[in-house]
PDB file of N, CA and C in Angstrom:
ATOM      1  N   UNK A   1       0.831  -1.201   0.000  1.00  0.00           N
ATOM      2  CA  UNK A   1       0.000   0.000   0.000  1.00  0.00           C
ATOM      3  C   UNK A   1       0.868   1.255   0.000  1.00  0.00           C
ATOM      4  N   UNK A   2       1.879   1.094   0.823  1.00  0.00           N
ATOM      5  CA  UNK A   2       2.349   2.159   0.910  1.00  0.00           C
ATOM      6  C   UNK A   2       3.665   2.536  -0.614  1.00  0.00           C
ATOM      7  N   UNK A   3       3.844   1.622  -1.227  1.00  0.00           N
ATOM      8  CA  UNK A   3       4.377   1.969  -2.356  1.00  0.00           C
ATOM      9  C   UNK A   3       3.489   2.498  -3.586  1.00  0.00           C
ATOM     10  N   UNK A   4       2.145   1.502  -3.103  1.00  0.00           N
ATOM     11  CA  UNK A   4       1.020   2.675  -4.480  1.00  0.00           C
ATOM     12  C   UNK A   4       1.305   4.057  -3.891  1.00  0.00           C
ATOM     13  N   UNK A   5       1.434   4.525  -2.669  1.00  0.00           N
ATOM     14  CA  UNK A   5       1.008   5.726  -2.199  1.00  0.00           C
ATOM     15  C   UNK A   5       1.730   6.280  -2.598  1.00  0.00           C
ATOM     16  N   UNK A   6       3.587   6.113  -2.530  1.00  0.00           N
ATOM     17  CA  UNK A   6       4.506   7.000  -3.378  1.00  0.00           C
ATOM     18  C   UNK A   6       4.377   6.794  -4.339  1.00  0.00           C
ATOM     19  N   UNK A   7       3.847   5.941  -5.273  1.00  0.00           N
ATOM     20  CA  UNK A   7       3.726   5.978  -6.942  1.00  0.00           C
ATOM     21  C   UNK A   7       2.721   7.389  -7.134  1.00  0.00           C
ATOM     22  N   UNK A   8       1.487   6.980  -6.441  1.00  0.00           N
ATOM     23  CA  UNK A   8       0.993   8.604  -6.894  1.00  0.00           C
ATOM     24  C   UNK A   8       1.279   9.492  -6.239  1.00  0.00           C
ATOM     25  N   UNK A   9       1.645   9.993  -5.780  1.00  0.00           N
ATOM     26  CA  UNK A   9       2.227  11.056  -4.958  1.00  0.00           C
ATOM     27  C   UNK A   9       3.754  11.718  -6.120  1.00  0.00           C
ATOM     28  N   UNK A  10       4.482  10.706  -6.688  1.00  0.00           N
ATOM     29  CA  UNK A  10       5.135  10.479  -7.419  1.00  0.00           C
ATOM     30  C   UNK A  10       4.437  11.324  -8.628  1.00  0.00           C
ATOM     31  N   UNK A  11       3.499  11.133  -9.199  1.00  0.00           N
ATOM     32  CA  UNK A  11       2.638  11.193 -10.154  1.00  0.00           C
ATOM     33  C   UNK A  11       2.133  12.543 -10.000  1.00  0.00           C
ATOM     34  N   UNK A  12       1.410  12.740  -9.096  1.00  0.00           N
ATOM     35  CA  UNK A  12       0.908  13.954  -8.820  1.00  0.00           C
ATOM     36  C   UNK A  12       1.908  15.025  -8.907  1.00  0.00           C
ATOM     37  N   UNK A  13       3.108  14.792  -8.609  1.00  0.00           N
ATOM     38  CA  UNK A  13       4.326  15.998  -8.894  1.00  0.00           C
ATOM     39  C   UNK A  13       4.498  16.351  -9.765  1.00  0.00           C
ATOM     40  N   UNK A  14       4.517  15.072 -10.959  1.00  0.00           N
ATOM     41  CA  UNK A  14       4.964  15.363 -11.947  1.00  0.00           C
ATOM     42  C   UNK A  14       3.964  15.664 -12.840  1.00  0.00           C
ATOM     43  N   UNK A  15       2.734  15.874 -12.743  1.00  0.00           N
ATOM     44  CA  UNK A  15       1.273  16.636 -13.255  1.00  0.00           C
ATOM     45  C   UNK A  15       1.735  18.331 -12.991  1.00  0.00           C
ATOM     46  N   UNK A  16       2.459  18.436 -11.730  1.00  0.00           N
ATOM     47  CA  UNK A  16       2.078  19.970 -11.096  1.00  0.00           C
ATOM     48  C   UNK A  16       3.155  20.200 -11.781  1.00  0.00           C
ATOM     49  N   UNK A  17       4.448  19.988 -12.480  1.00  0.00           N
ATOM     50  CA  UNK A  17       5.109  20.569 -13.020  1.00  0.00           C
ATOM     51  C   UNK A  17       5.206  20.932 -14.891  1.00  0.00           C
ATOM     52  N   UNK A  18       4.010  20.448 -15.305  1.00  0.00           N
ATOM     53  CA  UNK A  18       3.305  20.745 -16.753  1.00  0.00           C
ATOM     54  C   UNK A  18       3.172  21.778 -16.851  1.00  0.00           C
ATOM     55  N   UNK A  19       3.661  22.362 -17.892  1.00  0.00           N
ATOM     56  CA  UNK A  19       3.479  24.075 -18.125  1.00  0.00           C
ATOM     57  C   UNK A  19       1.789  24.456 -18.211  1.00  0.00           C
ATOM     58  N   UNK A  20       1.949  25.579 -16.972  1.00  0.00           N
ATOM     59  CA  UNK A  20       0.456  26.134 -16.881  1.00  0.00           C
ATOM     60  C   UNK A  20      -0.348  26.290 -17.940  1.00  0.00           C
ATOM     61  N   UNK A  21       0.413  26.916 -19.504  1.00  0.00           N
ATOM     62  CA  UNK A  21       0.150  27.629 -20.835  1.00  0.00           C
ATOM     63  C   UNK A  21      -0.908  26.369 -21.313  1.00  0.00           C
ATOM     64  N   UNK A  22       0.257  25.008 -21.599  1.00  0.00           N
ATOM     65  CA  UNK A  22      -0.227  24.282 -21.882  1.00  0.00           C
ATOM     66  C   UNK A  22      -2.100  23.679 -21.972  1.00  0.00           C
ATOM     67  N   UNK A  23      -2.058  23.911 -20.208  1.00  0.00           N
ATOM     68  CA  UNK A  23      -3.629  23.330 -19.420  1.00  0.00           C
ATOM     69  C   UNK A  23      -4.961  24.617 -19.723  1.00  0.00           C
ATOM     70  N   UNK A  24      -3.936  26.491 -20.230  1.00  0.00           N
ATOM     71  CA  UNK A  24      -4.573  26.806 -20.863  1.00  0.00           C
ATOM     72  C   UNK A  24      -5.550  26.858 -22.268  1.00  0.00           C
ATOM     73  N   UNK A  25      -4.111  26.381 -22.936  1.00  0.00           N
ATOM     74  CA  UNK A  25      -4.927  26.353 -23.920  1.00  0.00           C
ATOM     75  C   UNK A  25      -5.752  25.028 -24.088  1.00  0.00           C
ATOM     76  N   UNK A  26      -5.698  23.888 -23.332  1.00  0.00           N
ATOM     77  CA  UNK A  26      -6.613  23.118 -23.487  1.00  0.00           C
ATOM     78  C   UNK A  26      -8.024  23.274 -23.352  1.00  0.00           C
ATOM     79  N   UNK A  27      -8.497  24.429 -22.254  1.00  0.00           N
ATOM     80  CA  UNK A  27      -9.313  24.782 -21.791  1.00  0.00           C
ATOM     81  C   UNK A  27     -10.037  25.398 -23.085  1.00  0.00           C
ATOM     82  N   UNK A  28      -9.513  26.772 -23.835  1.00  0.00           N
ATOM     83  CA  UNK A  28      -9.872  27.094 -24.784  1.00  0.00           C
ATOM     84  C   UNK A  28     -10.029  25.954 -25.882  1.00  0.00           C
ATOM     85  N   UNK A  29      -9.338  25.046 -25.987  1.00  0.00           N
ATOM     86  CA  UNK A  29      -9.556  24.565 -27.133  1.00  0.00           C
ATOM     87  C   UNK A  29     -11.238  23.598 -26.849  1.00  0.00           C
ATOM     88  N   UNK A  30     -11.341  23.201 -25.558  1.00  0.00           N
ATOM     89  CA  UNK A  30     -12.362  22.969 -25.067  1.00  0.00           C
ATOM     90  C   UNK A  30     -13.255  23.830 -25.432  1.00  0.00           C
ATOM     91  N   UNK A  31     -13.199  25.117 -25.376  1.00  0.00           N
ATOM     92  CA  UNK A  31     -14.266  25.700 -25.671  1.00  0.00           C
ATOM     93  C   UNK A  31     -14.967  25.890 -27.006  1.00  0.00           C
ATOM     94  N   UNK A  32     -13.578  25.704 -27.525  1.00  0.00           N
ATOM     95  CA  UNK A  32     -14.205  25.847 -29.552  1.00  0.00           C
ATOM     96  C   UNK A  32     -14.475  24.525 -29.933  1.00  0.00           C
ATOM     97  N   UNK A  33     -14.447  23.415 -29.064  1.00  0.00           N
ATOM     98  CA  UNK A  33     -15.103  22.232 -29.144  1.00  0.00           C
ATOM     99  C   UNK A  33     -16.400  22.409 -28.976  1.00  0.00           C
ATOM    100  N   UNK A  34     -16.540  22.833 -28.142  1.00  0.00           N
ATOM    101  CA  UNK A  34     -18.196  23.238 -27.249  1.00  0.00           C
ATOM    102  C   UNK A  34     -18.978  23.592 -28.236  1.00  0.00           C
ATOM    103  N   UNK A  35     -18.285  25.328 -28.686  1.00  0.00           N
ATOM    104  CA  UNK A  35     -18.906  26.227 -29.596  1.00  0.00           C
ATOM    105  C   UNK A  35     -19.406  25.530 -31.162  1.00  0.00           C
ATOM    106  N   UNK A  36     -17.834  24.280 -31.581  1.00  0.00           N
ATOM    107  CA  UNK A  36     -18.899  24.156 -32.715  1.00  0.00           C
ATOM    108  C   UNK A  36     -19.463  22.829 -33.171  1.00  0.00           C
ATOM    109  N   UNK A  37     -19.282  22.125 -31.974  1.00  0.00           N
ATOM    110  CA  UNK A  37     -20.491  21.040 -31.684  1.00  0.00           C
ATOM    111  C   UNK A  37     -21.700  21.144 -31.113  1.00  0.00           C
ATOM    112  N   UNK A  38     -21.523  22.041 -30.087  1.00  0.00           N
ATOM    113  CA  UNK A  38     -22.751  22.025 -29.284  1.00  0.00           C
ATOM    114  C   UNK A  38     -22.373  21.383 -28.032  1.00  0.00           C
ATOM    115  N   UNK A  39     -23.054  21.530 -27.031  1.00  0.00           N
ATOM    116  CA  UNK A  39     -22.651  20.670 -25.966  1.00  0.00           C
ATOM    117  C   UNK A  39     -23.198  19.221 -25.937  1.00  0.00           C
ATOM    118  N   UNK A  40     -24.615  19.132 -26.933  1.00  0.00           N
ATOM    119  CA  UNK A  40     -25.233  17.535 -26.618  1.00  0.00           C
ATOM    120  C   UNK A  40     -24.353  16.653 -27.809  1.00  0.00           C
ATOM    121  N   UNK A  41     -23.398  17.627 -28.831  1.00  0.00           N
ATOM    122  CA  UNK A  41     -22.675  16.325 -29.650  1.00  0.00           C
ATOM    123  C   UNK A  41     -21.255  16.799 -29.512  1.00  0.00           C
ATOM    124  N   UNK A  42     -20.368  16.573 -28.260  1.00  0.00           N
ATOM    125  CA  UNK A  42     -19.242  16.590 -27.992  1.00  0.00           C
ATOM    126  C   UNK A  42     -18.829  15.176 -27.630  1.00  0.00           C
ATOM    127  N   UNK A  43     -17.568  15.163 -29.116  1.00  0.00           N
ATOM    128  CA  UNK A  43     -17.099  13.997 -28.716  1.00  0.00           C
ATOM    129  C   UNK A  43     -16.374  13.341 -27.490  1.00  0.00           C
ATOM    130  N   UNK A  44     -16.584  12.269 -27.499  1.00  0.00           N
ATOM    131  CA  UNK A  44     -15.867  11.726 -26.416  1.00  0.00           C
ATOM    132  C   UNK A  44     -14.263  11.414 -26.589  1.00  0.00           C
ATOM    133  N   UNK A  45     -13.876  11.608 -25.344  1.00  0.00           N
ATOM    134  CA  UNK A  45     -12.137  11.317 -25.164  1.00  0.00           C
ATOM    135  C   UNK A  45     -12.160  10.548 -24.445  1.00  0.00           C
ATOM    136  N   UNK A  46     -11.591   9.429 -24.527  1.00  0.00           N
ATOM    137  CA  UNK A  46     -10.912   8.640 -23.321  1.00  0.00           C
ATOM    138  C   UNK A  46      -9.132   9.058 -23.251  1.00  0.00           C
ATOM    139  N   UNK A  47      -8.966   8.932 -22.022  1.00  0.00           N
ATOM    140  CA  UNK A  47      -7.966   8.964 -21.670  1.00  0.00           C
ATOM    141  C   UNK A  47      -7.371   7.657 -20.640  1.00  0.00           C
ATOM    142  N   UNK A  48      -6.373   6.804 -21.421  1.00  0.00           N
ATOM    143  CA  UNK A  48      -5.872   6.051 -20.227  1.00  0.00           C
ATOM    144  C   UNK A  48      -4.565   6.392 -19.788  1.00  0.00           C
ATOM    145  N   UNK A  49      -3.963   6.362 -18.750  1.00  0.00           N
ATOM    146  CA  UNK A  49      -2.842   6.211 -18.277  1.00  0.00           C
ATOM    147  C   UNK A  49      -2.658   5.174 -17.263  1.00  0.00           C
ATOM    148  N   UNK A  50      -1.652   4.612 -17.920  1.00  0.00           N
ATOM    149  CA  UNK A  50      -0.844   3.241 -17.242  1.00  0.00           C
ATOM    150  C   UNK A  50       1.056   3.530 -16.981  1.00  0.00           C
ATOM    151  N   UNK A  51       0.897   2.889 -16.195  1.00  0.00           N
ATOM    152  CA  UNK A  51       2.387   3.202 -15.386  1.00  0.00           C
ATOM    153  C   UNK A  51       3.197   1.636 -15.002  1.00  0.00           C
ATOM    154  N   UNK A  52       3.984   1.727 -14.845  1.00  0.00           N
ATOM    155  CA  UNK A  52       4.743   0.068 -14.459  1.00  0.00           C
ATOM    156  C   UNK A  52       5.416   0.422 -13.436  1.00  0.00           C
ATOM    157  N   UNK A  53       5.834  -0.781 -12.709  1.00  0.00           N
ATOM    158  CA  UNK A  53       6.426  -0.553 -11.277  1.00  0.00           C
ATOM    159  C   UNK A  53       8.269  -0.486 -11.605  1.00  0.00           C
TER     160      UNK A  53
END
């Protein structure tokens, strides 16, 4: 247990050090998704992330 716990903890650091700009413009780009789908036909994303010990 306590090694999952430093794996994410691990993880979580290395999220907080992603350039801020970046998570901006995702946001916007989110939005011109929005704008020219609509909100009831926005595609779906999956996202997986997998990690190894």
């Amino acid at each position: 247990m306590q090694g999952t716990f430093s794996r994410a903890k691990s993880f979580s650091q290395n999220l907080s050090k992603w350039d801020v700009k970046k998570v901006i413009i995702t946001k916007d780009f989110n939005k011109e998704v929005q704008n020219t789908f609509g909100n009831e036909n926005l595609p779906k994303f999956n996202i997986s992330i997998t990690y190894s010990k």
